[in-house]
PDB file of N, CA and C in Angstrom:
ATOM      1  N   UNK A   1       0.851  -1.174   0.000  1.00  0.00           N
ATOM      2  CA  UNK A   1       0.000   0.000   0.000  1.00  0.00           C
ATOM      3  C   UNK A   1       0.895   1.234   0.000  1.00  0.00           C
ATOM      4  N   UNK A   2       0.606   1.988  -1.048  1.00  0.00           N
ATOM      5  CA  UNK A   2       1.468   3.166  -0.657  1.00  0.00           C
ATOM      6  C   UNK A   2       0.545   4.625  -0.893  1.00  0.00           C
ATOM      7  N   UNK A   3       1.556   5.434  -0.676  1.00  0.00           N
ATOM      8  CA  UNK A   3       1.053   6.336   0.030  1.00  0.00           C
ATOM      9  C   UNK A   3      -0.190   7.317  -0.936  1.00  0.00           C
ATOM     10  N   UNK A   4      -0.217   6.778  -2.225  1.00  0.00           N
ATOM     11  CA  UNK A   4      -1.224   7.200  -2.944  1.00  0.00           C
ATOM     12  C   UNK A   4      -2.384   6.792  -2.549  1.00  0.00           C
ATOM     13  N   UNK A   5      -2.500   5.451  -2.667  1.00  0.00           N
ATOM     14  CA  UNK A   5      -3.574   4.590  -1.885  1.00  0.00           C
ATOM     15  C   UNK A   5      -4.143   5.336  -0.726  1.00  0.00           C
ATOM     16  N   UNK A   6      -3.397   5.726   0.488  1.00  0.00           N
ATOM     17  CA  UNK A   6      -4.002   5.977   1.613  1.00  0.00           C
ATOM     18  C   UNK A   6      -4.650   7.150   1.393  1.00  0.00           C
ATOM     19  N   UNK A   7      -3.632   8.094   0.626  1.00  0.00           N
ATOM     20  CA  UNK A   7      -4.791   9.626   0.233  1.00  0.00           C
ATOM     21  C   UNK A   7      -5.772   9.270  -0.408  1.00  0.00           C
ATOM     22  N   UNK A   8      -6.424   8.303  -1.448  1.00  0.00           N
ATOM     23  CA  UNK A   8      -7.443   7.919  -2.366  1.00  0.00           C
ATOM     24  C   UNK A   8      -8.329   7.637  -1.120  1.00  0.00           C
ATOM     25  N   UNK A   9      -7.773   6.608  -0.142  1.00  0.00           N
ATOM     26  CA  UNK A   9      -8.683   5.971   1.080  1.00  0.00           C
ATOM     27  C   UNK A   9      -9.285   6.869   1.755  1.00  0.00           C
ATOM     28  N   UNK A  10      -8.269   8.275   2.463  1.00  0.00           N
ATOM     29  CA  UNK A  10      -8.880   9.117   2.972  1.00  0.00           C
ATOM     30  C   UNK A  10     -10.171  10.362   2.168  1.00  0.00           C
ATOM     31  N   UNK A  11      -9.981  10.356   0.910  1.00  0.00           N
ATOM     32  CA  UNK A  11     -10.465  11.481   0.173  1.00  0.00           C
ATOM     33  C   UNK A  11     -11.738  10.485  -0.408  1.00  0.00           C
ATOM     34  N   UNK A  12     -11.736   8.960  -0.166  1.00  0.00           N
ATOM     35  CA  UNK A  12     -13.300   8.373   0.022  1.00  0.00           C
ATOM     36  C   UNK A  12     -14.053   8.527   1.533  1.00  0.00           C
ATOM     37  N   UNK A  13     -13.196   8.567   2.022  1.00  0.00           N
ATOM     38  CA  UNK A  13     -13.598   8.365   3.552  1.00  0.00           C
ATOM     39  C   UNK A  13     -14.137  10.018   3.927  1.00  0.00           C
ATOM     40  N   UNK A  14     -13.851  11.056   2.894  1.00  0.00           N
ATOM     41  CA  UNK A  14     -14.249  12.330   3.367  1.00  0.00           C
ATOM     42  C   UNK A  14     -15.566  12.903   2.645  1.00  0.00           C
ATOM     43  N   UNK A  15     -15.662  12.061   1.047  1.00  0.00           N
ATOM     44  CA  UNK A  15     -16.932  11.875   0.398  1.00  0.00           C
ATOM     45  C   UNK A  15     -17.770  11.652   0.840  1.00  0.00           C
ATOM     46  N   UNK A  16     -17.387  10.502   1.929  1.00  0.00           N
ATOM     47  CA  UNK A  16     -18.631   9.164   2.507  1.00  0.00           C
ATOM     48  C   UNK A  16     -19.475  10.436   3.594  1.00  0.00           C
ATOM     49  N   UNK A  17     -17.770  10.822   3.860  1.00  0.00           N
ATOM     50  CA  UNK A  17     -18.929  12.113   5.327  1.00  0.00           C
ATOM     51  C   UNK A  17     -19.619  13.356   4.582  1.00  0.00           C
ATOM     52  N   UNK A  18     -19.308  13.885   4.099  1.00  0.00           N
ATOM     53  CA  UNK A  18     -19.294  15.012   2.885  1.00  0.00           C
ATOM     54  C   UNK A  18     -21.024  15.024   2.352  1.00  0.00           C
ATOM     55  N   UNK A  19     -21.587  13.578   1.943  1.00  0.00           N
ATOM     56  CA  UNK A  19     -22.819  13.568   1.643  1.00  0.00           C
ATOM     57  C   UNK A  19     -23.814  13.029   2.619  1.00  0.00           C
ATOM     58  N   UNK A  20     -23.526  13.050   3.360  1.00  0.00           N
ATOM     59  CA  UNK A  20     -24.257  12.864   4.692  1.00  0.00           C
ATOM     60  C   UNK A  20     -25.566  13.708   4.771  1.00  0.00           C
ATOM     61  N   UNK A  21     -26.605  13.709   4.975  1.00  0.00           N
ATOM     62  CA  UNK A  21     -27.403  14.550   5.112  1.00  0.00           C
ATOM     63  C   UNK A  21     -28.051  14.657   6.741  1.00  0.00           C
ATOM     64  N   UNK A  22     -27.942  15.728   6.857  1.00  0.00           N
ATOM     65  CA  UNK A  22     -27.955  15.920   8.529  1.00  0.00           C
ATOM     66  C   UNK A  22     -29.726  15.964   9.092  1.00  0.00           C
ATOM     67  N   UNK A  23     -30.646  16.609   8.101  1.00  0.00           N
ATOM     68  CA  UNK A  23     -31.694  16.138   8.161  1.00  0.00           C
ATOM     69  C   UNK A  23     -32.514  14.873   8.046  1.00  0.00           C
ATOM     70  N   UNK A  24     -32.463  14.456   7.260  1.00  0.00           N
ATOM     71  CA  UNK A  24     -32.419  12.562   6.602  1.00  0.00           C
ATOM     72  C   UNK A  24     -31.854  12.143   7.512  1.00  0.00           C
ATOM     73  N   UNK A  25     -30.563  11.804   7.434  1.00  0.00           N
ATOM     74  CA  UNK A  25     -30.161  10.210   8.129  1.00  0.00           C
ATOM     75  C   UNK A  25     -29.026  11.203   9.543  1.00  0.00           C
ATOM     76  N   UNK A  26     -28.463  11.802  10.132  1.00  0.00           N
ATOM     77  CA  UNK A  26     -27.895  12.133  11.109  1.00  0.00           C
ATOM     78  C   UNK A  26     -29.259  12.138  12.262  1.00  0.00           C
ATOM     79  N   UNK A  27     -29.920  13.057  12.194  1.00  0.00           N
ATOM     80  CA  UNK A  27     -31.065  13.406  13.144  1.00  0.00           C
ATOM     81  C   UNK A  27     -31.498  12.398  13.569  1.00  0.00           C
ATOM     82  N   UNK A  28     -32.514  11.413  12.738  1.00  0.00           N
ATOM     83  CA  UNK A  28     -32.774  10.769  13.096  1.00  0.00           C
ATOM     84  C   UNK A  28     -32.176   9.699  14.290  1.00  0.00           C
ATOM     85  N   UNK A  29     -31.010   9.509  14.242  1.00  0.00           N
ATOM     86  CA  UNK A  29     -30.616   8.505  14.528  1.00  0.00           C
ATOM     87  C   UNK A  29     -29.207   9.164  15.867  1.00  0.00           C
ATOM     88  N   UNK A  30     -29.734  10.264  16.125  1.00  0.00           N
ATOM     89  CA  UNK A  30     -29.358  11.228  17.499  1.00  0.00           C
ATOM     90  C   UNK A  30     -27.578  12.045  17.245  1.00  0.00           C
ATOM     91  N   UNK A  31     -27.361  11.956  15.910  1.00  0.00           N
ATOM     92  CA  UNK A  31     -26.131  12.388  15.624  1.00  0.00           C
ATOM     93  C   UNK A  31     -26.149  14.390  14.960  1.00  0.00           C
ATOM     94  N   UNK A  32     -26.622  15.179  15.856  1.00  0.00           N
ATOM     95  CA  UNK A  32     -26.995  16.428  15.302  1.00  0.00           C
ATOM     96  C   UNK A  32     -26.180  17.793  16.298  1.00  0.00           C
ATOM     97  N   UNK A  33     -26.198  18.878  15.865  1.00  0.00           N
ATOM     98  CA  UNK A  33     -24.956  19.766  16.796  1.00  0.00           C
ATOM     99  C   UNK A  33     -26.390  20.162  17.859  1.00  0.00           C
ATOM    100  N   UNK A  34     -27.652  20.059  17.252  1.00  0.00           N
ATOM    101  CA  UNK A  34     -28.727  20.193  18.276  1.00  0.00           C
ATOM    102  C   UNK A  34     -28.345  19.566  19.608  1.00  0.00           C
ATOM    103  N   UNK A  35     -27.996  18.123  19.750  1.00  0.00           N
ATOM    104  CA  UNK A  35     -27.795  17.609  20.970  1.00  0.00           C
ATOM    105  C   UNK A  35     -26.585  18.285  21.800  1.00  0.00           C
ATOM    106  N   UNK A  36     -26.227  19.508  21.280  1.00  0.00           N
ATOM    107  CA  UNK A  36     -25.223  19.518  21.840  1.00  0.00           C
ATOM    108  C   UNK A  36     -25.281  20.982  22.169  1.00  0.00           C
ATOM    109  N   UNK A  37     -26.287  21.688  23.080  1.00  0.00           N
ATOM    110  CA  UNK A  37     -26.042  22.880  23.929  1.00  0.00           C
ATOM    111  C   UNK A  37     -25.096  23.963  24.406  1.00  0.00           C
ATOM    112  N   UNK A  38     -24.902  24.569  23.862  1.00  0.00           N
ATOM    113  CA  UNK A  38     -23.752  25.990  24.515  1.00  0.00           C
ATOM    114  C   UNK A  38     -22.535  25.427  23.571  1.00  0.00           C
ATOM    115  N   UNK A  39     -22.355  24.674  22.153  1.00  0.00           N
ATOM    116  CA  UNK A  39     -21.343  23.940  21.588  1.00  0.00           C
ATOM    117  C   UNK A  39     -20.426  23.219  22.913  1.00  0.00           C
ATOM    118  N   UNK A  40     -20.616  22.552  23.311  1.00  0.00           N
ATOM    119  CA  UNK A  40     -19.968  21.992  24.268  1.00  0.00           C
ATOM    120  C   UNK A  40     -20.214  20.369  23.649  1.00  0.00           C
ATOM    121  N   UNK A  41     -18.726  20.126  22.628  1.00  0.00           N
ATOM    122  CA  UNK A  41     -18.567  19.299  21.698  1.00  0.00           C
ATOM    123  C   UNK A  41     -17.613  18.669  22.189  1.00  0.00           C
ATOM    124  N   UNK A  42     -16.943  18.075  23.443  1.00  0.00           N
ATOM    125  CA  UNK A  42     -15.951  17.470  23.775  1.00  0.00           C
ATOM    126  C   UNK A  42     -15.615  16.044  23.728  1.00  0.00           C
ATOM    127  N   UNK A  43     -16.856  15.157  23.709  1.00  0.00           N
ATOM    128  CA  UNK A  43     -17.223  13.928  23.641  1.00  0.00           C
ATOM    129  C   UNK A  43     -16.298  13.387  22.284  1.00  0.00           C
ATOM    130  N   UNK A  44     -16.289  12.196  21.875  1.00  0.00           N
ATOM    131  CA  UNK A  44     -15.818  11.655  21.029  1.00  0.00           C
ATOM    132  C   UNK A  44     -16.645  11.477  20.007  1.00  0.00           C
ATOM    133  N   UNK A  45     -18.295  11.681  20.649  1.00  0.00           N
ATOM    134  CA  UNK A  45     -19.541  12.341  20.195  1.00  0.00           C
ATOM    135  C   UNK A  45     -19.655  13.408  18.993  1.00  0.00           C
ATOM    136  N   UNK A  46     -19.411  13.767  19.517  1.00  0.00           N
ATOM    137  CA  UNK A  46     -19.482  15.497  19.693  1.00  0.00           C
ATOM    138  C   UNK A  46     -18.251  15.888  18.713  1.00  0.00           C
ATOM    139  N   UNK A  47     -17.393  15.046  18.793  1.00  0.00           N
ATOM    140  CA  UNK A  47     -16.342  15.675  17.947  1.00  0.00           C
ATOM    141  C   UNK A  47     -16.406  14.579  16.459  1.00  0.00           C
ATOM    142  N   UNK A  48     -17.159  13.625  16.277  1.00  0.00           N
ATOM    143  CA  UNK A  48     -17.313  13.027  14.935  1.00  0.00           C
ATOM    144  C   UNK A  48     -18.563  13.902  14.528  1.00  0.00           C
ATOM    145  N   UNK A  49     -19.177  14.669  15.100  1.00  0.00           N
ATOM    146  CA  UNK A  49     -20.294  15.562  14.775  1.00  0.00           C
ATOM    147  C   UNK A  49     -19.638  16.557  13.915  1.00  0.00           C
ATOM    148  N   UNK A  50     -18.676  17.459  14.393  1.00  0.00           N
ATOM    149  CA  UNK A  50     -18.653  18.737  14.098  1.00  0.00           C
ATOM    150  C   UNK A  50     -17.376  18.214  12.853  1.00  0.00           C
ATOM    151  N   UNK A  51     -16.709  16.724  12.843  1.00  0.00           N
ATOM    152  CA  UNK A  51     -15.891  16.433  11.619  1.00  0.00           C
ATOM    153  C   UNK A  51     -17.150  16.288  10.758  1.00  0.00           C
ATOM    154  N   UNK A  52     -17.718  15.478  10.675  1.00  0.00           N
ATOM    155  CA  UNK A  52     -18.783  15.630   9.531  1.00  0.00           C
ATOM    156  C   UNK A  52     -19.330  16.962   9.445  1.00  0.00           C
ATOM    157  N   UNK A  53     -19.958  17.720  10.173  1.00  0.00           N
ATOM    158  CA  UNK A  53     -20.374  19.063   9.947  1.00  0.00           C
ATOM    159  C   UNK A  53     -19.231  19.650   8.913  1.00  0.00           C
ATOM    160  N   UNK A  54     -18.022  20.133   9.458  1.00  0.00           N
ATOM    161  CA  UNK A  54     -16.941  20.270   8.804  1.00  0.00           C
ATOM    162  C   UNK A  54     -16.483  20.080   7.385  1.00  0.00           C
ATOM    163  N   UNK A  55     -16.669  18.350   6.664  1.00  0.00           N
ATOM    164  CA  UNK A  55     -16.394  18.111   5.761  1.00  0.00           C
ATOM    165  C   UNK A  55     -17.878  18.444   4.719  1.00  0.00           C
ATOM    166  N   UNK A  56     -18.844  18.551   5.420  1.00  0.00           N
ATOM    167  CA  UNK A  56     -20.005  19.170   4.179  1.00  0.00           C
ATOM    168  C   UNK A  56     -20.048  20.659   4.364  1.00  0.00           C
ATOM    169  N   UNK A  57     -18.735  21.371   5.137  1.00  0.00           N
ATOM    170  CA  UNK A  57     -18.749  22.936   4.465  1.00  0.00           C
ATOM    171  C   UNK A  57     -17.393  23.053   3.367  1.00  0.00           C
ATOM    172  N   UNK A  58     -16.793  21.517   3.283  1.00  0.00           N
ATOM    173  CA  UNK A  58     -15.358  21.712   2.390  1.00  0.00           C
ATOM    174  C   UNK A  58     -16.123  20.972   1.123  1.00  0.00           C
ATOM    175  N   UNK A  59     -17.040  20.999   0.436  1.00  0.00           N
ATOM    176  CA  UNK A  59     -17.278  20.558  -0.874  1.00  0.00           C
ATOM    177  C   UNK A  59     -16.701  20.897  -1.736  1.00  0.00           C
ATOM    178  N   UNK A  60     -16.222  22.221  -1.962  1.00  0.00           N
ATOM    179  CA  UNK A  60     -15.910  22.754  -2.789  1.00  0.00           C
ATOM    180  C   UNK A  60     -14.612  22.269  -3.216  1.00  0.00           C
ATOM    181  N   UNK A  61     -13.733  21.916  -1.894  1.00  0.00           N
ATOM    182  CA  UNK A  61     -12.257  21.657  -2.323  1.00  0.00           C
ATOM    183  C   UNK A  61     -12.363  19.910  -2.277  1.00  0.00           C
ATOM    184  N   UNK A  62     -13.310  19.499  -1.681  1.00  0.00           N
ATOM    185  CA  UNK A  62     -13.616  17.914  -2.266  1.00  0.00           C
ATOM    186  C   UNK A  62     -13.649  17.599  -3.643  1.00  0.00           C
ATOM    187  N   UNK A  63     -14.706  18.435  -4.372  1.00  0.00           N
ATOM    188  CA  UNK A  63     -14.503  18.086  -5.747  1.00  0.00           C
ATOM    189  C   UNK A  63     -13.222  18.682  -6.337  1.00  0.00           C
ATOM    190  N   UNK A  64     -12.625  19.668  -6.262  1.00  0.00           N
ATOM    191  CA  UNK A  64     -11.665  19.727  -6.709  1.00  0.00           C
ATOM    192  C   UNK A  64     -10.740  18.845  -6.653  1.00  0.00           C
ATOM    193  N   UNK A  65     -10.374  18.082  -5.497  1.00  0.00           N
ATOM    194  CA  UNK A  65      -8.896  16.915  -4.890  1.00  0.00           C
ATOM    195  C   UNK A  65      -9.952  15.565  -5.868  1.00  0.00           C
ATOM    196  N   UNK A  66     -11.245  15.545  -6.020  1.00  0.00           N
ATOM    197  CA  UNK A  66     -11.755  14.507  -6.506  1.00  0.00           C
ATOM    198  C   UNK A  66     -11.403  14.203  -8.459  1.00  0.00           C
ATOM    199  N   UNK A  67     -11.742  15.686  -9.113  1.00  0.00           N
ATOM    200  CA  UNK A  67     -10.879  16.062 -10.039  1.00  0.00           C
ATOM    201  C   UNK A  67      -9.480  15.649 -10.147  1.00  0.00           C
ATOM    202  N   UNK A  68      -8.383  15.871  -9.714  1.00  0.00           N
ATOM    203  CA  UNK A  68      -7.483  15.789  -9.458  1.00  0.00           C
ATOM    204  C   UNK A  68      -6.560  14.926  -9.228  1.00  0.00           C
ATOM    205  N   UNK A  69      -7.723  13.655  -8.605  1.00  0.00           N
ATOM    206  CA  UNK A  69      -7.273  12.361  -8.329  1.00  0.00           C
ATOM    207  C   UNK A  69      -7.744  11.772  -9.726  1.00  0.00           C
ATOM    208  N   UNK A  70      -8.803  11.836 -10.065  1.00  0.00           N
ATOM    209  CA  UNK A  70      -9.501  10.807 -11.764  1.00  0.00           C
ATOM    210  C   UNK A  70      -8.124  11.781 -12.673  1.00  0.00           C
ATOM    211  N   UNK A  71      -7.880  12.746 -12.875  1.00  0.00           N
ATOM    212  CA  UNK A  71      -6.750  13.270 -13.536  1.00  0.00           C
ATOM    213  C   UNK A  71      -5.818  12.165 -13.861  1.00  0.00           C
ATOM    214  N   UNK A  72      -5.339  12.040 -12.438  1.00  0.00           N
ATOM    215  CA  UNK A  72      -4.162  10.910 -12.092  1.00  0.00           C
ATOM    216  C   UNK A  72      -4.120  10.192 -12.311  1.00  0.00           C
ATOM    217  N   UNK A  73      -5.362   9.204 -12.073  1.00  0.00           N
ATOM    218  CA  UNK A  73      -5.809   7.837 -12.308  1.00  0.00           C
ATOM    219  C   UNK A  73      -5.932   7.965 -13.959  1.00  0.00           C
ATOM    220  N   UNK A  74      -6.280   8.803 -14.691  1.00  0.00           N
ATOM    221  CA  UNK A  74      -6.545   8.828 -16.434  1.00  0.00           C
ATOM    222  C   UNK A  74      -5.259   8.767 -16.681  1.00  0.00           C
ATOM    223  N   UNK A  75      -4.267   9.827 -16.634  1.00  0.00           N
ATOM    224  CA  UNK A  75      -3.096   9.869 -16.952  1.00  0.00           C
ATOM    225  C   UNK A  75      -1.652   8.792 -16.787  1.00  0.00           C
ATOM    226  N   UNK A  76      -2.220   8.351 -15.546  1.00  0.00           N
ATOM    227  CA  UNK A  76      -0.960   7.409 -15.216  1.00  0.00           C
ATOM    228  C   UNK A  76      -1.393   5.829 -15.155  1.00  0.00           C
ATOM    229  N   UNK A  77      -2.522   5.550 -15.722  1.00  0.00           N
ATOM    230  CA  UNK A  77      -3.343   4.255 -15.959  1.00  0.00           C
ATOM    231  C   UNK A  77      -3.997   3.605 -15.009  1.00  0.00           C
TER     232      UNK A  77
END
């Protein structure tokens, strides 16, 4: 495995959070910054909350690194 691999792994793993929908499927199922009063996000909770929150305000540079990677993958086979 090298180290291309692991960035491809992580930049799926940031997609996967990225389309998450916080109405639909977070809420329901008690994962929302609602549960979490005065932001007092310290939990291990609380802090996979505000990473997903996080990665659906970076879309913009998601698709770009997503670009970027199929580039790679076209060019170098």
């Amino acid at each position: 495995m090298g180290l291309w691999t692991l960035l491809e792994g992580l930049l799926l793993f940031a997609n996967a959070l990225a389309i998450l929908n916080e109405d639909r499927f977070l809420t329901p199922r008690g994962w929302s910054f609602q549960e979490f009063p005065g932001g007092k996000v310290k939990s291990l909770k609380g802090q996979v909350i505000g990473l997903i929150n996080a990665t659906q305000y970076l879309r913009v540079p998601l698709t770009i690194l997503n670009v970027v990677s199929i580039v790679v993958k076209l060019v170098s086979g």
